[in-house]
N, C-alpha and C. Protein backbone atom coordinates (compact mmCIF):
# COMPACT_ATOMS: atom_id res chain seq x y z
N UNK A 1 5.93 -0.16 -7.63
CA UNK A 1 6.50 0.61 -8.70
C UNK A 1 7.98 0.89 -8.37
N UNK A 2 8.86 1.33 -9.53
CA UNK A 2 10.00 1.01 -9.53
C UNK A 2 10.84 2.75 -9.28
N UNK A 3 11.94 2.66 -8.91
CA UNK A 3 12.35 3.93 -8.75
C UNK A 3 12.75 4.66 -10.45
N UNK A 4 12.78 4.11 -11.49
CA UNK A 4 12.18 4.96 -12.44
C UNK A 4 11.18 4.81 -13.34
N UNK A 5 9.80 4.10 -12.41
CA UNK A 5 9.00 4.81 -12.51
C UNK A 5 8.71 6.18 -11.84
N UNK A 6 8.88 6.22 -10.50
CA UNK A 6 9.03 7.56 -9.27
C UNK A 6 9.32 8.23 -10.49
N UNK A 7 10.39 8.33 -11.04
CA UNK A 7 11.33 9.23 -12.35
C UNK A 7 10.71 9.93 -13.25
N UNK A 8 9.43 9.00 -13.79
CA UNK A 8 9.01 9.40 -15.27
C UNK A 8 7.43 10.18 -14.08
N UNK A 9 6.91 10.07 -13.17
CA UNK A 9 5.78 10.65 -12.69
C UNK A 9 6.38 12.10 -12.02
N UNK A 10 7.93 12.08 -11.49
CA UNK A 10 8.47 13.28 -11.17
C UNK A 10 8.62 14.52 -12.26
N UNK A 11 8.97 13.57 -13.59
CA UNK A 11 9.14 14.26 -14.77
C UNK A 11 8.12 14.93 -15.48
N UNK A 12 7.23 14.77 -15.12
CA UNK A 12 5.94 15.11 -15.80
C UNK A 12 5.95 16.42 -16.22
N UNK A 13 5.18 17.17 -16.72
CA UNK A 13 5.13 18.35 -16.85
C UNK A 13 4.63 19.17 -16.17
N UNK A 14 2.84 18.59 -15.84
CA UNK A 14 2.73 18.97 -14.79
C UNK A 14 2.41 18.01 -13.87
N UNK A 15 1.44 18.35 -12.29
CA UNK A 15 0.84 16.80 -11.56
C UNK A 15 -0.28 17.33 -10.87
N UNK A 16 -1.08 16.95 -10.63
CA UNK A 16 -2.56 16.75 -10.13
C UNK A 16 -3.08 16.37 -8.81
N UNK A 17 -2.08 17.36 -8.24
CA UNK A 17 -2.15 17.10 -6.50
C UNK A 17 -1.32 15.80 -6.56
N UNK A 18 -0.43 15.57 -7.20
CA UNK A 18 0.01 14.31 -6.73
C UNK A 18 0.89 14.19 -5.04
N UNK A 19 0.84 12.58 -4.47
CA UNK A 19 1.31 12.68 -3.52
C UNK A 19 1.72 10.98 -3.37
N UNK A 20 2.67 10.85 -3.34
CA UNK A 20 3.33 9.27 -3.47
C UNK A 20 3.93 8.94 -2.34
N UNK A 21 4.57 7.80 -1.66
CA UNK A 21 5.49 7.33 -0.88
C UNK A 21 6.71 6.65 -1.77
N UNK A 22 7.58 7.09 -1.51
CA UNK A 22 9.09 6.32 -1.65
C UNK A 22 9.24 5.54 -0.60
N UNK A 23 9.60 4.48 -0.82
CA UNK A 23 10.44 3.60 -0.27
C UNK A 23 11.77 2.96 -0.25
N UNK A 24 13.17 3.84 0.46
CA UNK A 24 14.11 3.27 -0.28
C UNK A 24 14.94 4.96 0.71
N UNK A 25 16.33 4.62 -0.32
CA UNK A 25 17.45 5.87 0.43
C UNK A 25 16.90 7.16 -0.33
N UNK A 26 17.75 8.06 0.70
CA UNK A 26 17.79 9.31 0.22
C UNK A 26 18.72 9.21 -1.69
N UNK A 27 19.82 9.03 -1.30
CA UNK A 27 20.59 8.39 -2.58
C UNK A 27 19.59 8.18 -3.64
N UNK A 28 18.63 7.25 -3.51
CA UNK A 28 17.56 6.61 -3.94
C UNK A 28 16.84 7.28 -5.28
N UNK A 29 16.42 8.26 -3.83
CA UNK A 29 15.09 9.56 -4.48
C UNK A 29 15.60 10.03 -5.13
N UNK A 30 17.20 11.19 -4.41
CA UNK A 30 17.61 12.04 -5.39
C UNK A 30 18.20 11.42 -7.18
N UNK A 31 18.39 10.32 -7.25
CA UNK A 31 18.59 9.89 -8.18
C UNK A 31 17.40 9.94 -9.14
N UNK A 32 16.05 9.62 -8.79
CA UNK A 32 14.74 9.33 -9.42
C UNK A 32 14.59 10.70 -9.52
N UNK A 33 14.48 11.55 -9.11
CA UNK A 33 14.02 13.23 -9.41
C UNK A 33 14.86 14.06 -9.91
N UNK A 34 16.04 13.07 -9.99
CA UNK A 34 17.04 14.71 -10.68
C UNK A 34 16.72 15.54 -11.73
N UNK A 35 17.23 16.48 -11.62
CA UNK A 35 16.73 17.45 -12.08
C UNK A 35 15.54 18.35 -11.99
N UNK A 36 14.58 17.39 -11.11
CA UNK A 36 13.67 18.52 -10.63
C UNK A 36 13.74 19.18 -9.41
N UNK A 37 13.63 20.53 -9.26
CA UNK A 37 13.52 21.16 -7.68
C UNK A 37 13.12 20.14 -6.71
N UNK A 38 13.58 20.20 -5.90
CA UNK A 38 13.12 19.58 -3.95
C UNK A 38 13.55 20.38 -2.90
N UNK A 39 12.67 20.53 -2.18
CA UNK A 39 12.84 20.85 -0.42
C UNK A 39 12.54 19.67 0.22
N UNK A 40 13.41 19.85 1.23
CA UNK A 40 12.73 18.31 2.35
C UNK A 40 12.08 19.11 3.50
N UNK A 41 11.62 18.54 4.06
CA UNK A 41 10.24 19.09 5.49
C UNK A 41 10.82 17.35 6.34
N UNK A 42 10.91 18.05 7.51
CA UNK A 42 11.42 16.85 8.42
C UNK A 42 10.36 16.87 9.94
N UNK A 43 9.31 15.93 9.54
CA UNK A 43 8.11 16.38 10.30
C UNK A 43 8.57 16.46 11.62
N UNK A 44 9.81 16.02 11.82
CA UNK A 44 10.59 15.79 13.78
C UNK A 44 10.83 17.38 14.28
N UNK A 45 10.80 18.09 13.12
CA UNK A 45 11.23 19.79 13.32
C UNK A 45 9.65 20.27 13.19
N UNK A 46 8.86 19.49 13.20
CA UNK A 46 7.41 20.71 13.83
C UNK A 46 7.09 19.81 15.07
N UNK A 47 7.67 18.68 15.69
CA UNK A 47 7.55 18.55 17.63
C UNK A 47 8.06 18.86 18.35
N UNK A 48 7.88 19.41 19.07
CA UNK A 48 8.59 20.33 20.36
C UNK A 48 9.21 19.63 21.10
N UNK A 49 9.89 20.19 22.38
CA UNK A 49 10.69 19.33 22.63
C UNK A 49 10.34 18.73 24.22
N UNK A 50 10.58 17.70 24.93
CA UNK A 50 10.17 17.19 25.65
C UNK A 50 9.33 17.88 26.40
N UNK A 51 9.57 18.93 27.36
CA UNK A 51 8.16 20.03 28.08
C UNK A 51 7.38 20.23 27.39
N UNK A 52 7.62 20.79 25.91
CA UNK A 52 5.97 21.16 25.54
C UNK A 52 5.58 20.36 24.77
N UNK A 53 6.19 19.29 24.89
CA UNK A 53 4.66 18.54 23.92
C UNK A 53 3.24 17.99 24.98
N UNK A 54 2.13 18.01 24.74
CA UNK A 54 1.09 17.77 25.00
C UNK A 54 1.09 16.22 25.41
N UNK A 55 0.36 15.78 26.29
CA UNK A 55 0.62 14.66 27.01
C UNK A 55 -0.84 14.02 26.00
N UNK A 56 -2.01 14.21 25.52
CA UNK A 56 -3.00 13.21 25.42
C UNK A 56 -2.91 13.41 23.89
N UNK A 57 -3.35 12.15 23.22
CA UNK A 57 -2.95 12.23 21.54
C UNK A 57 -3.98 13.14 20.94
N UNK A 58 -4.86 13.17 21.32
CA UNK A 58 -5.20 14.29 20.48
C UNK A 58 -4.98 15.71 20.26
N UNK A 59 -4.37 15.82 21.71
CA UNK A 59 -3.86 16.89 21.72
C UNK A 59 -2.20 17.48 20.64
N UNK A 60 -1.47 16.14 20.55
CA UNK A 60 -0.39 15.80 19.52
C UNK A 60 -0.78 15.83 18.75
N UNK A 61 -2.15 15.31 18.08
CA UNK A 61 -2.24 15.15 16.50
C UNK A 61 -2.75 16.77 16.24
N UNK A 62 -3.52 17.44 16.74
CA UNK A 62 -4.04 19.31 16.72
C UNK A 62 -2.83 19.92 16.59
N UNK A 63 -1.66 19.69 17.62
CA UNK A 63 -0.41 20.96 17.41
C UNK A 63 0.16 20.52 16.20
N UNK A 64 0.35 18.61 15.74
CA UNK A 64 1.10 18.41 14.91
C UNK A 64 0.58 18.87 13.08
N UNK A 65 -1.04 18.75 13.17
CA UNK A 65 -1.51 19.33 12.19
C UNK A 65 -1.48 20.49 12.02
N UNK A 66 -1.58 21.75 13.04
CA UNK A 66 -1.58 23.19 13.00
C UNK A 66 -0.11 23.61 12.93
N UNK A 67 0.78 23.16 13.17
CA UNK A 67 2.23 23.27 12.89
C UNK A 67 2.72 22.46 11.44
N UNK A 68 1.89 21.97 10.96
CA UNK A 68 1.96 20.87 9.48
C UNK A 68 1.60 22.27 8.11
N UNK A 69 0.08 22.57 9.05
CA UNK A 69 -0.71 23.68 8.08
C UNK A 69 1.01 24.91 7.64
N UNK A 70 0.52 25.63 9.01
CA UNK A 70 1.19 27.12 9.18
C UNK A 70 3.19 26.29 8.30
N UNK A 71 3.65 25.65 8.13
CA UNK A 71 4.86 24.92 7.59
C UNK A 71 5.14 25.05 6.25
N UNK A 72 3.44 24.41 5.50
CA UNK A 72 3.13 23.92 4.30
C UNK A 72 2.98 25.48 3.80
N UNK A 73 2.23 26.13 4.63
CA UNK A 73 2.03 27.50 3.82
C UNK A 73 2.96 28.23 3.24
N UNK A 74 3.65 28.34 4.40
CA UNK A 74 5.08 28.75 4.30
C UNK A 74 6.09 28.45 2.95
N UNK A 75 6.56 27.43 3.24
CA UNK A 75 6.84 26.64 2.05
C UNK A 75 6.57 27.19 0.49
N UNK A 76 5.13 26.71 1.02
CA UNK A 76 4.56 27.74 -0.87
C UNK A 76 5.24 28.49 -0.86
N UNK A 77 4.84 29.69 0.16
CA UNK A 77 4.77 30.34 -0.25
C UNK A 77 6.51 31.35 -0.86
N UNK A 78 7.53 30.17 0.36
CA UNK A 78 8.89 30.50 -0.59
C UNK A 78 9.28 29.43 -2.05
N UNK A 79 8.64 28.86 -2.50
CA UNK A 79 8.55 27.94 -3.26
C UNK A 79 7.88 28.45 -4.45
N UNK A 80 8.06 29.28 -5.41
CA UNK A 80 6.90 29.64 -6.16
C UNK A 80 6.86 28.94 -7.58
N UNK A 81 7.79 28.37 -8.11
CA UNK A 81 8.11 27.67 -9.35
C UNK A 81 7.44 26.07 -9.33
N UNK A 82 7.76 25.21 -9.76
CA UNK A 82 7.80 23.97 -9.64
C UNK A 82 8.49 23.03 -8.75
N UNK A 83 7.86 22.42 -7.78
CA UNK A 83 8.87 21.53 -6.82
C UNK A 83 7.78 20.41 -6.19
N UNK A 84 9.24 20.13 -5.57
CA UNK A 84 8.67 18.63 -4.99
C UNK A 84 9.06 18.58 -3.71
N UNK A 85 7.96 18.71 -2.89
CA UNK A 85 8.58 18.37 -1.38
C UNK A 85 8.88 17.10 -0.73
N UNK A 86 10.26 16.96 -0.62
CA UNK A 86 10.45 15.17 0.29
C UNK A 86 10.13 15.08 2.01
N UNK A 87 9.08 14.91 2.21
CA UNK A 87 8.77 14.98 3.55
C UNK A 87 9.26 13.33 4.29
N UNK A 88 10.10 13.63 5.40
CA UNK A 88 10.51 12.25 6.21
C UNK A 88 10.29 12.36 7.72
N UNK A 89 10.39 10.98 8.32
CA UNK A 89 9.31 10.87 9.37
C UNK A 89 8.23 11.02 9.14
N UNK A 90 7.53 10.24 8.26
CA UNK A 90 6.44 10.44 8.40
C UNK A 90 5.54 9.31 9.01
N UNK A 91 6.26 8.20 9.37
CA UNK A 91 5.47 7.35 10.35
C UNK A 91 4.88 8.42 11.74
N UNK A 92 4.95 9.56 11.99
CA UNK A 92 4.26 10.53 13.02
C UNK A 92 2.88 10.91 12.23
N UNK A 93 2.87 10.85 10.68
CA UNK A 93 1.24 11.04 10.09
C UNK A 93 0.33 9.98 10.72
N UNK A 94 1.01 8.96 10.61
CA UNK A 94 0.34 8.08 10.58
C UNK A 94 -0.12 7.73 12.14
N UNK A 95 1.02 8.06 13.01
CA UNK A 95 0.50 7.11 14.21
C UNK A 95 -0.45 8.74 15.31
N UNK A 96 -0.58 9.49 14.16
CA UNK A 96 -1.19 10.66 15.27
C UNK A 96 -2.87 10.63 14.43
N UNK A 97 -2.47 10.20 13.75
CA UNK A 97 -3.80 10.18 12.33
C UNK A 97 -4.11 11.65 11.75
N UNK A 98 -2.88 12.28 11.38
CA UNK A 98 -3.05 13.76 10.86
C UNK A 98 -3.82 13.61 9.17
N UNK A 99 -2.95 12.59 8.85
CA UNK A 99 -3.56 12.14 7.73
C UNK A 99 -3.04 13.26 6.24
N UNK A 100 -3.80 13.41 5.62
CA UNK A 100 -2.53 13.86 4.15
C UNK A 100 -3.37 15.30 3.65
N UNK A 101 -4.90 15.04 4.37
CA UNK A 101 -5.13 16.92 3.83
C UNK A 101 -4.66 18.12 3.94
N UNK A 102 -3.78 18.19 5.03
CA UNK A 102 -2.68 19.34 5.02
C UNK A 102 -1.64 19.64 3.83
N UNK A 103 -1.74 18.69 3.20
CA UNK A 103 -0.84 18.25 1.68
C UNK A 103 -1.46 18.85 1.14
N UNK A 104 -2.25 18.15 0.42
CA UNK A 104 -3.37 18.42 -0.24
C UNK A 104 -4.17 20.11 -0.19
N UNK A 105 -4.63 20.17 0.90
CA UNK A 105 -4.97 22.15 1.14
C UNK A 105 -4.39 22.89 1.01
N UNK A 106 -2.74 22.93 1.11
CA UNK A 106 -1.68 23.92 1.26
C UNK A 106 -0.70 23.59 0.13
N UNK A 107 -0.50 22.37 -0.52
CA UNK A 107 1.07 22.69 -1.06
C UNK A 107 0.82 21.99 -2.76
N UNK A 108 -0.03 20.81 -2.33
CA UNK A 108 0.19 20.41 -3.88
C UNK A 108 -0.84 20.61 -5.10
N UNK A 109 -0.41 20.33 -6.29
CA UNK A 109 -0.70 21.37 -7.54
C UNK A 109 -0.66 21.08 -8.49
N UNK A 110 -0.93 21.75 -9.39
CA UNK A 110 -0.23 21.47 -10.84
C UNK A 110 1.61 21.57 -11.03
N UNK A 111 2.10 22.16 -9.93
CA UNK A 111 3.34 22.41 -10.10
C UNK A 111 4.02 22.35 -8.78
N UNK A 112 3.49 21.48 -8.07
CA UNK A 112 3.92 21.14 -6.60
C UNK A 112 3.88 19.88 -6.52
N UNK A 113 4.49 18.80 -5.91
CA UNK A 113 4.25 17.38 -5.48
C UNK A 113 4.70 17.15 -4.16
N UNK A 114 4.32 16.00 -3.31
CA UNK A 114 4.85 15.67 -2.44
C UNK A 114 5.36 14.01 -2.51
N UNK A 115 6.51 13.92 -2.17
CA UNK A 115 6.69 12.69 -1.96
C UNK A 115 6.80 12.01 0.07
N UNK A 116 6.44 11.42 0.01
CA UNK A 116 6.32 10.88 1.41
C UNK A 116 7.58 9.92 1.33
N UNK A 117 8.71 10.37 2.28
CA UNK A 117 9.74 9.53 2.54
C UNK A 117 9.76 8.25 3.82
N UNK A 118 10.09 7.02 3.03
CA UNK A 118 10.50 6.19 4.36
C UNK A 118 11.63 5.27 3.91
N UNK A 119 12.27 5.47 5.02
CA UNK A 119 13.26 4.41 4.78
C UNK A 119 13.62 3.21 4.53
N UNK A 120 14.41 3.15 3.44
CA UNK A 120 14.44 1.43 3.25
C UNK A 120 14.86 0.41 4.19
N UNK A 121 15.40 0.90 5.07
CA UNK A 121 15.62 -0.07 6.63
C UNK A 121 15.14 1.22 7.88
N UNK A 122 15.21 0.11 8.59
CA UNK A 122 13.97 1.09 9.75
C UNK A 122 14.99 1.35 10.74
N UNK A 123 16.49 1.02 10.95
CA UNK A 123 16.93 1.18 11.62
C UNK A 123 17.74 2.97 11.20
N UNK A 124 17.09 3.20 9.71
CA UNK A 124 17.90 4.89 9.69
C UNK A 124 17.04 5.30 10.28
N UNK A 125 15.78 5.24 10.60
CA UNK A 125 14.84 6.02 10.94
C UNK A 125 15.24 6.54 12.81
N UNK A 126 15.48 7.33 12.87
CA UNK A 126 15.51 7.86 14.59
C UNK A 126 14.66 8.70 15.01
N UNK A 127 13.99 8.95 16.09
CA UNK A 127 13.30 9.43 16.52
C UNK A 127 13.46 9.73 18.10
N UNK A 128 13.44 11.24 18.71
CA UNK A 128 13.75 12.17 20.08
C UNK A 128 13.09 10.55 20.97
N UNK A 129 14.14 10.50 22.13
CA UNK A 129 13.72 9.82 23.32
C UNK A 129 12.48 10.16 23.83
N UNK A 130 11.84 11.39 23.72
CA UNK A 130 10.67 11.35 24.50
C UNK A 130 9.32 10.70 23.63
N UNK A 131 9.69 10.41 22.40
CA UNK A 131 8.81 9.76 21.30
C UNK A 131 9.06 8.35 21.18
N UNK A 132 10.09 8.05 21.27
CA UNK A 132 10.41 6.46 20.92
C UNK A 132 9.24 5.37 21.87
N UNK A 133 8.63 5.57 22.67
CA UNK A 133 7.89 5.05 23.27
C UNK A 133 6.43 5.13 22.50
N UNK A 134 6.04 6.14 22.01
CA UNK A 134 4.94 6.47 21.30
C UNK A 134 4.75 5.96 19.46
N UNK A 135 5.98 6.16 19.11
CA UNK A 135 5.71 6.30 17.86
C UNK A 135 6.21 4.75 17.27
N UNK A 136 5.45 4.16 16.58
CA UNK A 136 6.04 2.46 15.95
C UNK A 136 6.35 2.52 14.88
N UNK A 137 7.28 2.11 14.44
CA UNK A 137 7.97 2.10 13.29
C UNK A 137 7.83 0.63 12.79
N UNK A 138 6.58 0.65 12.47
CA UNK A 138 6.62 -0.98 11.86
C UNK A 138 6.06 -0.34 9.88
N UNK A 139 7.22 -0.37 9.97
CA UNK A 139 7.34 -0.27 7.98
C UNK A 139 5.76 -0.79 7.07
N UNK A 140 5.29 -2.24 7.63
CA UNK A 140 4.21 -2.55 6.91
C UNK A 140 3.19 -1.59 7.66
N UNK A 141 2.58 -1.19 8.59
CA UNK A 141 2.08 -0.72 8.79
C UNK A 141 1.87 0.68 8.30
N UNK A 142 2.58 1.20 8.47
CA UNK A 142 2.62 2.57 7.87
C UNK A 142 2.32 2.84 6.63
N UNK A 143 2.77 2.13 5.37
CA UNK A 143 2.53 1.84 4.63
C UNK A 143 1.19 1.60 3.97
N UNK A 144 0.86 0.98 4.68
CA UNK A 144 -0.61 0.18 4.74
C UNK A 144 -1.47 1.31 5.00
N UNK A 145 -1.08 2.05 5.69
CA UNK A 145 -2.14 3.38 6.26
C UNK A 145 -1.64 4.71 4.90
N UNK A 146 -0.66 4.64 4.83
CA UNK A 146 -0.67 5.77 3.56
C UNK A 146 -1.43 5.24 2.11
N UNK A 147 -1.48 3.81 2.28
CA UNK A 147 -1.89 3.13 0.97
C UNK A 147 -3.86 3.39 1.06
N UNK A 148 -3.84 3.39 2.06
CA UNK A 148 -5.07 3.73 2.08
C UNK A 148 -5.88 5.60 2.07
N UNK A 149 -4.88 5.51 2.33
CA UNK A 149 -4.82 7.52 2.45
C UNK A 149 -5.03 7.84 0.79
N UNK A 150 -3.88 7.13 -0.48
CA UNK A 150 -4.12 7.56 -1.62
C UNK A 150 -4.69 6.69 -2.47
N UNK A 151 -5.13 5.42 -2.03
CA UNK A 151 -6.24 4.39 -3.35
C UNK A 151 -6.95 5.34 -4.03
N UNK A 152 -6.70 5.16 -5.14
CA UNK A 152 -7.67 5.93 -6.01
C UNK A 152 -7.79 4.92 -7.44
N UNK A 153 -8.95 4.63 -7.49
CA UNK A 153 -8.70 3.75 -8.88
C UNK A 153 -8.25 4.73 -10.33
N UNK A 154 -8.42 5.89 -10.28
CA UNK A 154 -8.22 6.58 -11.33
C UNK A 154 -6.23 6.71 -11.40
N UNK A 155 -5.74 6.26 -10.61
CA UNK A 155 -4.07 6.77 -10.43
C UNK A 155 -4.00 5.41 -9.08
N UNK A 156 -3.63 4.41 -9.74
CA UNK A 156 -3.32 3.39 -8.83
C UNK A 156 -1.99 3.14 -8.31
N UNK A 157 -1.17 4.27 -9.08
CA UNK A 157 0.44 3.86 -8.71
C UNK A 157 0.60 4.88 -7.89
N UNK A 158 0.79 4.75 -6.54
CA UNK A 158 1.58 5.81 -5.73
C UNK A 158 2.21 5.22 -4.76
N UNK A 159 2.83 3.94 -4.91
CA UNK A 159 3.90 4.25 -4.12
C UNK A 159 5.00 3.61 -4.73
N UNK A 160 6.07 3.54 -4.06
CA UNK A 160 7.55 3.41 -5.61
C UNK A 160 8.71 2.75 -4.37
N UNK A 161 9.34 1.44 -4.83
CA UNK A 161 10.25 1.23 -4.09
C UNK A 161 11.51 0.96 -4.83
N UNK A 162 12.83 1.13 -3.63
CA UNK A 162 14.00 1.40 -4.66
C UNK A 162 14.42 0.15 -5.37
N UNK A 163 13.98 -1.32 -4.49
CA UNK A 163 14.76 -2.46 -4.89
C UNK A 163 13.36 -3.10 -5.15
């Protein structure tokens, strides 16, 4: 799907837990949503920093979901109108397997959305030295795992690229 399509599903009136991936620039998005409210959430600002992060993955994917939850709440709860959250980095959903119900439980709505940001080249994407070893940034992949996160035959379009 095309970046105005992203446009006309941002525009809606209201949305239905919706939750999409962009693919493409920041430039990109803000162009496809103008005019509607956005906050961005930059999942690299709920990992700690080299000492305290947790050495075994499950232990990463528990702080990264319980710091995802207590974030999202938040959010709402300064958020009270209509908006759209642009969440980036999110190849860390994927490679911790937090997965998208923290979305879903806490933020989106009839008058909330989330869009899942990734970059249209993988080289904007950066990520803290003590992660670059952990986390893969292979674009199809990720992809592939969010695509499976929202299949739904009832709403088959969720994800939107710029070119």
């Amino acid at each position: 799907m095309s970046a105005e399509e992203l446009g006309k599903v941002a525009h809606r009136s209201s949305w239905s837990k919706d939750i999409v991936v962009w693919i493409g620039s920041d430039s990109g998005l803000a162009e496809a949503v103008r005019g509607v409210p956005a906050v961005s959430l930059d999942l690299l600002d709920l990992v700690p920093d080299t000492g305290d992060i947790p050495v075994a993955d499950s232990e990463r994917a528990d702080l990264l979901r319980s710091r995802l939850d207590a974030r999202l709440r938040q959010i709402r709860e300064q958020e009270t109108g209509r908006v759209i959250l642009c969440v980036s980095n999110i190849p860390l959903l994927s490679r911790y397997r937090v997965g998208l119900r923290p979305f879903f439980d806490w933020f989106t709505g009839s008058q909330k959305m989330v869009i899942l940001v990734m970059p249209g080249e993988m080289q904007e994407m950066r990520l803290p030295t003590h992660l670059e070893k952990d986390i893969r940034l292979d674009c199809a992949d990720v992809i592939d795992y969010f695509d499976s996160c929202l299949r739904d035959p009832r709403s088959p379009h969720h994800i939107f690229r710029e070119k």
